[in-house]
C-alpha atoms as a PDB file:
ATOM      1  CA  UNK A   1      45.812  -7.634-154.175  1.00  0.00           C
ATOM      2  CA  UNK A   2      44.000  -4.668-154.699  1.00  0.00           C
ATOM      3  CA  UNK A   3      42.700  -2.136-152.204  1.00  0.00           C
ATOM      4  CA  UNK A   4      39.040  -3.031-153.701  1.00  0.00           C
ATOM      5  CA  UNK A   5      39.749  -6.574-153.353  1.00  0.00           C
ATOM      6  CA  UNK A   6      40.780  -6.092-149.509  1.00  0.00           C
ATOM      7  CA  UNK A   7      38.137  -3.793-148.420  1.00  0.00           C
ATOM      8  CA  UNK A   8      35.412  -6.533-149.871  1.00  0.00           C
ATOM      9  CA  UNK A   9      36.827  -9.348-148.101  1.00  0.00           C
ATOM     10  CA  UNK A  10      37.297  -7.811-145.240  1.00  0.00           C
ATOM     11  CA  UNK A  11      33.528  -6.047-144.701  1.00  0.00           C
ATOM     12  CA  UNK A  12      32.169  -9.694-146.274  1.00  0.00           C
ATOM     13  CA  UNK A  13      34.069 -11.361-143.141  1.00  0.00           C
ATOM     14  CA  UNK A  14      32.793  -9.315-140.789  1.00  0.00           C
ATOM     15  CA  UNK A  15      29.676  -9.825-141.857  1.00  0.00           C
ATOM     16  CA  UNK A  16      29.727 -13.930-142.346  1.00  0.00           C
ATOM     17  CA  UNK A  17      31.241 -13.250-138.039  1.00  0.00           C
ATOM     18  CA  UNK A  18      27.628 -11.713-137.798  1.00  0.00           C
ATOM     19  CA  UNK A  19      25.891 -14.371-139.476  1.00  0.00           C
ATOM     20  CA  UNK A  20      27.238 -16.983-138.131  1.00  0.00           C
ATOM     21  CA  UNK A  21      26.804 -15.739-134.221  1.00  0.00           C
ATOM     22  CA  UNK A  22      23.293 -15.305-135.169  1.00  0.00           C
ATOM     23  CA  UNK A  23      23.170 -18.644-136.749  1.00  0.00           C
ATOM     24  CA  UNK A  24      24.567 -20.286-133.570  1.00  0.00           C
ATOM     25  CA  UNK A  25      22.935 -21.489-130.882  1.00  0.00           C
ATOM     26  CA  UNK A  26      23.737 -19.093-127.861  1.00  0.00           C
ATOM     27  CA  UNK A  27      25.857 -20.102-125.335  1.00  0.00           C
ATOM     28  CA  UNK A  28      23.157 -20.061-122.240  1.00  0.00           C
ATOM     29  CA  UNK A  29      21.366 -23.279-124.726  1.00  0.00           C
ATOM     30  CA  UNK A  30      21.251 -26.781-123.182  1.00  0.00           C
ATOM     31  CA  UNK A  31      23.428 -29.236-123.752  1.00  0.00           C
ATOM     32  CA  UNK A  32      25.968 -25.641-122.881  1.00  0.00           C
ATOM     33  CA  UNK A  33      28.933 -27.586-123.290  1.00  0.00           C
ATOM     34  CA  UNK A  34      27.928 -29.257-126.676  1.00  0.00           C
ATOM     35  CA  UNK A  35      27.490 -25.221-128.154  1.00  0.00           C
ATOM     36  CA  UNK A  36      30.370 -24.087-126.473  1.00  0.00           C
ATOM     37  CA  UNK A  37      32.138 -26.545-128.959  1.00  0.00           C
ATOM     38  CA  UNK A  38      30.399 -25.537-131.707  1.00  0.00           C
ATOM     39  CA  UNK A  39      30.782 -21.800-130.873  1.00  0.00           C
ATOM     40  CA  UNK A  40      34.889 -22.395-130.151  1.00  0.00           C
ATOM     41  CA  UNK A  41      34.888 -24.268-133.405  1.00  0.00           C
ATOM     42  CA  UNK A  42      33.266 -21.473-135.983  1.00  0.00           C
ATOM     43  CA  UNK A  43      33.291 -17.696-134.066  1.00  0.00           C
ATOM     44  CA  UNK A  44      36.555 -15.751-134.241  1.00  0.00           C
ATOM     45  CA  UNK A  45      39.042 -17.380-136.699  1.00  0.00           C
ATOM     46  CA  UNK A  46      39.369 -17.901-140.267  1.00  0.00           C
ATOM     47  CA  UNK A  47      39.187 -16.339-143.558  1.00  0.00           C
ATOM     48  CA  UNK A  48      36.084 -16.536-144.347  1.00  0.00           C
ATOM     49  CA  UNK A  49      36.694 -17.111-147.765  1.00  0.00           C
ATOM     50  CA  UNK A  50      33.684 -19.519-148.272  1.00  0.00           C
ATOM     51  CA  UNK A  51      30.892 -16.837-147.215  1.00  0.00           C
ATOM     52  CA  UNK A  52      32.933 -14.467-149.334  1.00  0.00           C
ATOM     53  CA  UNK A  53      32.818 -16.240-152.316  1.00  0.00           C
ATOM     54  CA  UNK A  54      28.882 -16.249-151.834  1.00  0.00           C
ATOM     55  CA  UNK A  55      28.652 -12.599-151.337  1.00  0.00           C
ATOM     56  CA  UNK A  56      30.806 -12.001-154.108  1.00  0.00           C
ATOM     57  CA  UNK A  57      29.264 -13.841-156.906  1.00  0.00           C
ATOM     58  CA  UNK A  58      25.856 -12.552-155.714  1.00  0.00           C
ATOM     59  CA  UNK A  59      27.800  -9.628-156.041  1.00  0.00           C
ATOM     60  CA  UNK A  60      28.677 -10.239-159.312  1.00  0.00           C
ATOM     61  CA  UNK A  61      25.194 -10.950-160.714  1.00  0.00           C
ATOM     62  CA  UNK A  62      24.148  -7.394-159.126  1.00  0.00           C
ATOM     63  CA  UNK A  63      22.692  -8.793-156.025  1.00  0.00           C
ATOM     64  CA  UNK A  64      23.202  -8.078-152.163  1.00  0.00           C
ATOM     65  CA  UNK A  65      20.336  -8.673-150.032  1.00  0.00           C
ATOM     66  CA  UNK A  66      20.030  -9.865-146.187  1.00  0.00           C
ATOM     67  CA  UNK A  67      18.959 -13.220-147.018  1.00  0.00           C
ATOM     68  CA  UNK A  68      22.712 -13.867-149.105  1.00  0.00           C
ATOM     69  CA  UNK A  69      23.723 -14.427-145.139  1.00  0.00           C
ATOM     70  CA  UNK A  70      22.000 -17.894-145.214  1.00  0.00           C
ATOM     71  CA  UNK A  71      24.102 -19.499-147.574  1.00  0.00           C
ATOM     72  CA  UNK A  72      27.231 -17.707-146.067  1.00  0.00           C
ATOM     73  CA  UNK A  73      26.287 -19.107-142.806  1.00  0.00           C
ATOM     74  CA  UNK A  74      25.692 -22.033-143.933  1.00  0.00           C
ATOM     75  CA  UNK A  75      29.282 -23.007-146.138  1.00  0.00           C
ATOM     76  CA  UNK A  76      31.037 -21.519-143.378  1.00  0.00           C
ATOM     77  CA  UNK A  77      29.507 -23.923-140.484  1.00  0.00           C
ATOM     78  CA  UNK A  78      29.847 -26.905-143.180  1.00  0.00           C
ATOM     79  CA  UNK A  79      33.554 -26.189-143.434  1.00  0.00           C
ATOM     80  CA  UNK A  80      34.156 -25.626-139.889  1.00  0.00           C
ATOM     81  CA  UNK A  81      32.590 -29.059-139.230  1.00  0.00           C
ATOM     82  CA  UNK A  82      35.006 -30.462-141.304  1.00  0.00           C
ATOM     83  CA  UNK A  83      38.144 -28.988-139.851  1.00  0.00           C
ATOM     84  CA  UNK A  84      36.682 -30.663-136.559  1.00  0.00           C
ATOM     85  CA  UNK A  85      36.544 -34.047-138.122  1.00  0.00           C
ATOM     86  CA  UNK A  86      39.443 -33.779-139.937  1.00  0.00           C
ATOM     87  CA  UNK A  87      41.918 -32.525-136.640  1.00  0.00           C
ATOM     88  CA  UNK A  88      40.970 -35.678-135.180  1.00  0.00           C
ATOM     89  CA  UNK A  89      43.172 -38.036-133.761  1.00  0.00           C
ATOM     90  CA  UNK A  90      41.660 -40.917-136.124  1.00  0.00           C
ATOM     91  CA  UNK A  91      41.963 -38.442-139.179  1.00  0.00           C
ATOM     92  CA  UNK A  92      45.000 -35.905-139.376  1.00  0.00           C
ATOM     93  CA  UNK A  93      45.708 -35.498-135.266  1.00  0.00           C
ATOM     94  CA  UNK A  94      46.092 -31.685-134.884  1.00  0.00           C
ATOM     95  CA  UNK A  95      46.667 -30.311-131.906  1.00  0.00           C
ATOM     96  CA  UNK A  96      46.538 -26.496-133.894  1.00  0.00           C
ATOM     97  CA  UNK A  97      43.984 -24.936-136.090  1.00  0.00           C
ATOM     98  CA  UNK A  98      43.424 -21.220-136.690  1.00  0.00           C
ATOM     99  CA  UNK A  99      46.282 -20.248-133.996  1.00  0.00           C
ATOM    100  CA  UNK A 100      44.354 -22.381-131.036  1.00  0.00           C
ATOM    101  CA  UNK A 101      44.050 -25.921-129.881  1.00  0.00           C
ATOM    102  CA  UNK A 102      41.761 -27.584-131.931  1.00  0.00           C
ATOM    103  CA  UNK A 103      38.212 -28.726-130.653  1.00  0.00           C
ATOM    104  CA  UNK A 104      39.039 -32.441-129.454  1.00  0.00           C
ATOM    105  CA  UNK A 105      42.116 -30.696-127.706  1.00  0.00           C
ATOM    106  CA  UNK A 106      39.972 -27.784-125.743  1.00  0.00           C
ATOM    107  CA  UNK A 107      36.825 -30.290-125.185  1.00  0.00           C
ATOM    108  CA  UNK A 108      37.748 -33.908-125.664  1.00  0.00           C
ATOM    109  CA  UNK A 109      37.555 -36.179-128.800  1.00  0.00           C
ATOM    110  CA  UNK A 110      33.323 -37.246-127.541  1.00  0.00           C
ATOM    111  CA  UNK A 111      32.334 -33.710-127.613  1.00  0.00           C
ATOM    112  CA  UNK A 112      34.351 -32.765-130.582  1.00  0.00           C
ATOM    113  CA  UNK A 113      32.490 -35.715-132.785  1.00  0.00           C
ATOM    114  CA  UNK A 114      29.091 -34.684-131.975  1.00  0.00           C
ATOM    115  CA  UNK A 115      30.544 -30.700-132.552  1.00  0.00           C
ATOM    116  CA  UNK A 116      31.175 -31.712-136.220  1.00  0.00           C
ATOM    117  CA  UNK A 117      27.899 -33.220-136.311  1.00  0.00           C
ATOM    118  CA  UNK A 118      25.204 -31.112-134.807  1.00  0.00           C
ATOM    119  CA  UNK A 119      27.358 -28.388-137.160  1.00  0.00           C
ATOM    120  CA  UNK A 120      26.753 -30.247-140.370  1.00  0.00           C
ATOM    121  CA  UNK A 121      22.765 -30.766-139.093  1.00  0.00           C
ATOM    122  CA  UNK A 122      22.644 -26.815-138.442  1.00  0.00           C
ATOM    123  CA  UNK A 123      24.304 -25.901-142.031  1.00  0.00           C
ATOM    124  CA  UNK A 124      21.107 -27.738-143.478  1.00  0.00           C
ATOM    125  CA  UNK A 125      18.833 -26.179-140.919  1.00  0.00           C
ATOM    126  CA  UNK A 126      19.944 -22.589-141.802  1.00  0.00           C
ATOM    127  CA  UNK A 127      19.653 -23.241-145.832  1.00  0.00           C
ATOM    128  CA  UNK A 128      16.311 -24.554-145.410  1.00  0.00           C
ATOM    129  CA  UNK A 129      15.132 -21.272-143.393  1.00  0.00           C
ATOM    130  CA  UNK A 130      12.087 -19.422-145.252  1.00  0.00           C
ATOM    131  CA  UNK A 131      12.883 -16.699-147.053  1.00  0.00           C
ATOM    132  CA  UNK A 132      12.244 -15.218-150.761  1.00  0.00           C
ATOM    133  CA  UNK A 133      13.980 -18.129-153.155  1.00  0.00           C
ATOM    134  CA  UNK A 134      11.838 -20.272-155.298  1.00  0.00           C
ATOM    135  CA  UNK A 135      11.432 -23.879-154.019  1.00  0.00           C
ATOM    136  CA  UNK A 136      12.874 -24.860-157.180  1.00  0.00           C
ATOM    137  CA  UNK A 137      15.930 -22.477-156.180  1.00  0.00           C
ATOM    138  CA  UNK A 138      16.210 -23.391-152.718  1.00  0.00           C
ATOM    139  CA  UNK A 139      16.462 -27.572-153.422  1.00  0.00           C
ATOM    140  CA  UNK A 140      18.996 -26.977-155.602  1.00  0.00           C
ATOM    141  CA  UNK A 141      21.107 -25.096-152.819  1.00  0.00           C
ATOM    142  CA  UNK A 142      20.537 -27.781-150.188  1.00  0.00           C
ATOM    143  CA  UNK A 143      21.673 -30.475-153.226  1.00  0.00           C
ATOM    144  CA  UNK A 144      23.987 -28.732-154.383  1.00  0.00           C
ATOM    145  CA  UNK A 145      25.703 -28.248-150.252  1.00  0.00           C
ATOM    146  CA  UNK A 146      24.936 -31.953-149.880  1.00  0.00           C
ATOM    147  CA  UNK A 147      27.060 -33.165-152.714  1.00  0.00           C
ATOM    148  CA  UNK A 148      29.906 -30.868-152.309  1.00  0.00           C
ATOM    149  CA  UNK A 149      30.064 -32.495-148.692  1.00  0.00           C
ATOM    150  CA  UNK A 150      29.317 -36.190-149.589  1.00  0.00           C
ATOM    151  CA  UNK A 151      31.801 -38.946-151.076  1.00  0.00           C
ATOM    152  CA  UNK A 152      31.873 -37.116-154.239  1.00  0.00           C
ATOM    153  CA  UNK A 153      33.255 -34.322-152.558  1.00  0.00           C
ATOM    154  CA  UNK A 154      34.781 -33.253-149.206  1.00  0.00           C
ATOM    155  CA  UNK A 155      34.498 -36.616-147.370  1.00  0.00           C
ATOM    156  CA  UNK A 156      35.401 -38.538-150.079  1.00  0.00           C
ATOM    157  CA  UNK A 157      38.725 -36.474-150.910  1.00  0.00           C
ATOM    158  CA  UNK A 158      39.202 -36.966-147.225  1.00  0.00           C
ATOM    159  CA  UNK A 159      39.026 -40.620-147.859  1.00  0.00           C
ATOM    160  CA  UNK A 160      41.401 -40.426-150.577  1.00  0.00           C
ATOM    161  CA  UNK A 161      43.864 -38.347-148.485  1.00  0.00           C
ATOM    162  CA  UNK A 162      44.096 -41.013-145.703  1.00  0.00           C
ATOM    163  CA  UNK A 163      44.173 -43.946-148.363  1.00  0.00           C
ATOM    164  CA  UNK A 164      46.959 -42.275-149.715  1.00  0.00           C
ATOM    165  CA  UNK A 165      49.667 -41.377-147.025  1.00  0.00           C
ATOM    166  CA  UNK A 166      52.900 -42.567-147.484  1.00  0.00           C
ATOM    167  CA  UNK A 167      51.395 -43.627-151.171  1.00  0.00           C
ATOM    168  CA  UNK A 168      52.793 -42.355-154.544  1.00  0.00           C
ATOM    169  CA  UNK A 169      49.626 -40.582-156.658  1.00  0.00           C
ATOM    170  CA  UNK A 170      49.884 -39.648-159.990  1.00  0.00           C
ATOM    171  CA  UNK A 171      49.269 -36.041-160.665  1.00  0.00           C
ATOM    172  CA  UNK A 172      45.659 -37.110-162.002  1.00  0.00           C
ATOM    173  CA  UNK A 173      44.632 -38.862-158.620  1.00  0.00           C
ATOM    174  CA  UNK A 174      46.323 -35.983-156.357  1.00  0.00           C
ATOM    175  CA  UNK A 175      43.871 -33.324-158.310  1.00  0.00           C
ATOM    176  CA  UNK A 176      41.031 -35.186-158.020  1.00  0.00           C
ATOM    177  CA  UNK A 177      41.771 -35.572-154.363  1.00  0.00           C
ATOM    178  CA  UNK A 178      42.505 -31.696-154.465  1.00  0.00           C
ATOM    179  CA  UNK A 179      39.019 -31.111-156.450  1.00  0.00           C
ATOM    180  CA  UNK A 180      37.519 -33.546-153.565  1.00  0.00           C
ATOM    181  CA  UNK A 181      38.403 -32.724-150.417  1.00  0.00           C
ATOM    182  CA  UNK A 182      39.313 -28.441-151.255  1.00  0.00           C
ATOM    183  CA  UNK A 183      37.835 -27.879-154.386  1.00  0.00           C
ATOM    184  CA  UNK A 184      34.015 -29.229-154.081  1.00  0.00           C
ATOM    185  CA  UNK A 185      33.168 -26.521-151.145  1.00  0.00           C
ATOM    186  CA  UNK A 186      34.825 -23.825-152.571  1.00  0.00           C
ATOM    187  CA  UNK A 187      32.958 -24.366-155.598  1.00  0.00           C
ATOM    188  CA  UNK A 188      29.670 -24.681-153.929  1.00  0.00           C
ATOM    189  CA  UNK A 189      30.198 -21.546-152.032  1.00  0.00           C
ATOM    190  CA  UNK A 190      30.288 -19.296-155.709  1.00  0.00           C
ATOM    191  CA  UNK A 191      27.359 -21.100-156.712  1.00  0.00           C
ATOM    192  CA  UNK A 192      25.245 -20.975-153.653  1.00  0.00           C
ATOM    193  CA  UNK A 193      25.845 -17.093-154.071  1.00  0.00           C
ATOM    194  CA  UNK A 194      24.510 -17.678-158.037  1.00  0.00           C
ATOM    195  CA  UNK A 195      21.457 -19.766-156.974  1.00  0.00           C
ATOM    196  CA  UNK A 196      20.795 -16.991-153.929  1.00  0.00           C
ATOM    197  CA  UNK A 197      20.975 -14.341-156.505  1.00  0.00           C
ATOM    198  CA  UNK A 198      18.364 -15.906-159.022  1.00  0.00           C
ATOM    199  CA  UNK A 199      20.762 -17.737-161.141  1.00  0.00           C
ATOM    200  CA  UNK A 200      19.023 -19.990-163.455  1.00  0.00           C
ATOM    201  CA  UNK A 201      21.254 -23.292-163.464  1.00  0.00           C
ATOM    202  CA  UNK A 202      21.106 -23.725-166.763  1.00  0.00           C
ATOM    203  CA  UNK A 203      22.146 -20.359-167.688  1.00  0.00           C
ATOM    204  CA  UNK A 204      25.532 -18.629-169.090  1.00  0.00           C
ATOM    205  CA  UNK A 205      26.493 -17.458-166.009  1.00  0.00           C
ATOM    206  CA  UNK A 206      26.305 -19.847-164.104  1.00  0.00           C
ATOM    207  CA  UNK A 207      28.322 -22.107-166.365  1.00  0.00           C
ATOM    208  CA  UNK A 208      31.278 -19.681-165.935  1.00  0.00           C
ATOM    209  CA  UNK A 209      30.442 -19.182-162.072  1.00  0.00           C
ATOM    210  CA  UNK A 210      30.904 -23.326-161.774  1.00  0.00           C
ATOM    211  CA  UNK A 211      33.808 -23.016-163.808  1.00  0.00           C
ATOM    212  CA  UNK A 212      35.786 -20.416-161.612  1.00  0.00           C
ATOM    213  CA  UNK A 213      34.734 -21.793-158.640  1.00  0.00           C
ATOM    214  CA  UNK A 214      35.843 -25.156-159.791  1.00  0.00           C
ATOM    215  CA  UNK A 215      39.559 -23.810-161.058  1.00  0.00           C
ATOM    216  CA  UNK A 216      39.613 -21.828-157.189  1.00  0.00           C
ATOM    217  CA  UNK A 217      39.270 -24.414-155.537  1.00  0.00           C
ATOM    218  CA  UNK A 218      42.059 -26.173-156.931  1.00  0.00           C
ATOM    219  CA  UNK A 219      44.436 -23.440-156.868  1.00  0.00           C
ATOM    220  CA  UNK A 220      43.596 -22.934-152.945  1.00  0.00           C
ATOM    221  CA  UNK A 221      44.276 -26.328-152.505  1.00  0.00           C
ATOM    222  CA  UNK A 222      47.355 -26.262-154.997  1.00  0.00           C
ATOM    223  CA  UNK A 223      48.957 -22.808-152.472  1.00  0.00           C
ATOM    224  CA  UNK A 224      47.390 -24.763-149.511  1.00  0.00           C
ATOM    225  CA  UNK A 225      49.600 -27.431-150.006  1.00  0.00           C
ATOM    226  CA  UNK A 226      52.778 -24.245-150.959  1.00  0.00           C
ATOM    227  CA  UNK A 227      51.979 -22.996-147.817  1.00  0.00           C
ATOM    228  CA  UNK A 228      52.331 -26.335-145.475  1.00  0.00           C
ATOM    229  CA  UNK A 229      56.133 -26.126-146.874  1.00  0.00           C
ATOM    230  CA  UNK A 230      56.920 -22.357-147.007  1.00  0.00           C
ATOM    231  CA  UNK A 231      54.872 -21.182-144.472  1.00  0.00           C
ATOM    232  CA  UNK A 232      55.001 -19.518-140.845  1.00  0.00           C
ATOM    233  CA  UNK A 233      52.662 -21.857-137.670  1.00  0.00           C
ATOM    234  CA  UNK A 234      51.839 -18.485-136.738  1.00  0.00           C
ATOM    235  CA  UNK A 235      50.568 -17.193-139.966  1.00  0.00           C
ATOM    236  CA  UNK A 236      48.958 -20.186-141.386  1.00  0.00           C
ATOM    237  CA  UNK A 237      47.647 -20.878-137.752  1.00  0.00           C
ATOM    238  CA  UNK A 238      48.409 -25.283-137.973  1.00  0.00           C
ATOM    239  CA  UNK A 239      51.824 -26.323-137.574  1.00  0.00           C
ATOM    240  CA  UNK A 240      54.190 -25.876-140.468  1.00  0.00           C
ATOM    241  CA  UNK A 241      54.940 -28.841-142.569  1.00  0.00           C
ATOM    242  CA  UNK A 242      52.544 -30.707-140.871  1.00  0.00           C
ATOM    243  CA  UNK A 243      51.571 -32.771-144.708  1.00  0.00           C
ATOM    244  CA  UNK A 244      55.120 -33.311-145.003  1.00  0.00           C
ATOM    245  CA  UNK A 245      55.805 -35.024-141.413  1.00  0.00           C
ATOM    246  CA  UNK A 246      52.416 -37.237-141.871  1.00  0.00           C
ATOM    247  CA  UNK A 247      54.013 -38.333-145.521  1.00  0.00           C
ATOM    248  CA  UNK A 248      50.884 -36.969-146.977  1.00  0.00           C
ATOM    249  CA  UNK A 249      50.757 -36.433-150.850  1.00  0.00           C
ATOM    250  CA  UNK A 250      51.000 -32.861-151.838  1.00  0.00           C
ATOM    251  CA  UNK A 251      52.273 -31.061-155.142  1.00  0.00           C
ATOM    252  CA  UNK A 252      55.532 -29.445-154.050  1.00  0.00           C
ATOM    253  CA  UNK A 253      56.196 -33.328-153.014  1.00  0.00           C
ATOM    254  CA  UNK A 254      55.073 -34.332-156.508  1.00  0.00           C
ATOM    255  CA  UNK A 255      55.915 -31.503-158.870  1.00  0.00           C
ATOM    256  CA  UNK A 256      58.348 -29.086-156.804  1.00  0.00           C
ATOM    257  CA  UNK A 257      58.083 -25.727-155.067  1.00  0.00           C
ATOM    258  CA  UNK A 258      58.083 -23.609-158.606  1.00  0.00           C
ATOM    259  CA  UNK A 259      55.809 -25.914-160.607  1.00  0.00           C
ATOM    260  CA  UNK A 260      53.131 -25.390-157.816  1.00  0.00           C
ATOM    261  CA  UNK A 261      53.348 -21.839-157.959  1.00  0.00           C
ATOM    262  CA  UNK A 262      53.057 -22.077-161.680  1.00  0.00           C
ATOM    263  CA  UNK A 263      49.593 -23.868-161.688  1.00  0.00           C
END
């Protein structure tokens, strides 16, 4: 990766961190314990890749303005409401994420459910803030988040995931379960930074924007799924080979270790 490459992703972290704290509801708020779950859950871990993406295909359409931290915010809290959810003991049961004990483990499974859920209400809140889009603009970010979240999209691929362990997919079904559950927010978060920018939807741009953020997403999943076999607990932060233990359908499990890399 390039030194350019770095230095963006690491200044566009830091400032989704910022966004996000001031996105939050502060610690001192009633119910305390409730947003001290929330606040373990989305401050001080992660890659921010989502928020990134945003800032960097504003960035790519010659825009960087304040308000881009909206949508930033917002993809980030989405996807930390997920990894909630998905840690639980009647989803994945991890005890691990992002080098810490996940949120049912550090407040209880009751505290951890309404976490995930008073995060996915605030995502919403924070897109639908007032600032300079069109209305036009602004309804198709809040659709746009919706479906990438909904049963076409990051709750259904989590659907498919737990239909399938222990099953044999075909390498269609396993990508659209990738496309689902990975893909669909990762894809959101480039064009939430296109919409934020002034993107018209029908538009050039945007077609190749969807289209990269659609191929992204499945290649994070694709070295997501790499990773769970080659890599370090204490580098990918969840327990190594985690997928593999839970008999969970992945690609190295379908297609090998060197076909994975390939796609």
């Amino acid at each position: 990766m390039t030194s350019l490459a770095l230095t963006f992703l690491t200044q566009s972290a830091a400032r989704a961190e910022l966004a996000l704290e001031r996105a939050l509801p502060t610690p001192d708020q009633l119910p305390q314990q409730l947003h001290a779950a929330m606040r373990y859950s989305v401050l001080g871990g992660g890659k921010r890749l989502r928020p990134t993406l945003v800032y960097a295909a504003a960035a790519a359409l010659g825009v960087d303005d304040a308000e881009l931290d909206l949508p930033a915010a917002a993809v980030e809290i989405i996807h930390a409401y997920s990894l909630i959810h998905d840690d639980l003991p009647a989803m994945d049961d991890d005890e691990l994420r992002r080098g810490k004990p996940t949120c049912h483990i550090a407040f209880g499974e009751a505290e951890a459910i309404l976490a995930g859920d008073a995060l996915q209400a605030l995502a919403f809140e924070v897109l639908a803030r007032d600032c300079h889009w069109s209305p036009r603009a602004q309804l198709a970010m809040l659709r746009l988040l919706a479906n990438a979240c909904g049963s076409l999209g990051m709750a259904g691929g989590q659907a498919i995931d737990l239909a399938a362990v222990r099953q044999q997919l075909s390498l269609e079904q396993l990508e659209r379960m990738h496309r689902y559950k990975t893909g669909a927010l990762i894809r959101a978060s480039v064009l939430l930074g296109a919409l934020a920018a002034g993107c018209e939807e029908s538009s050039k741009p945007f077609a190749a924007l969807a289209r990269y953020g659609h191929e992204l997403g499945f290649a994070f999943q694709i070295q997501d799924d790499v990773l769970d076999v080659l890599g370090d607990t204490e580098v990918i932060g969840k327990p190594q080979g985690s997928d593999s233990a839970r008999g969970k359908p992945t690609y190295p499990a379908l297609v090998g270790i060197d076909e994975s890399r390939r796609l």
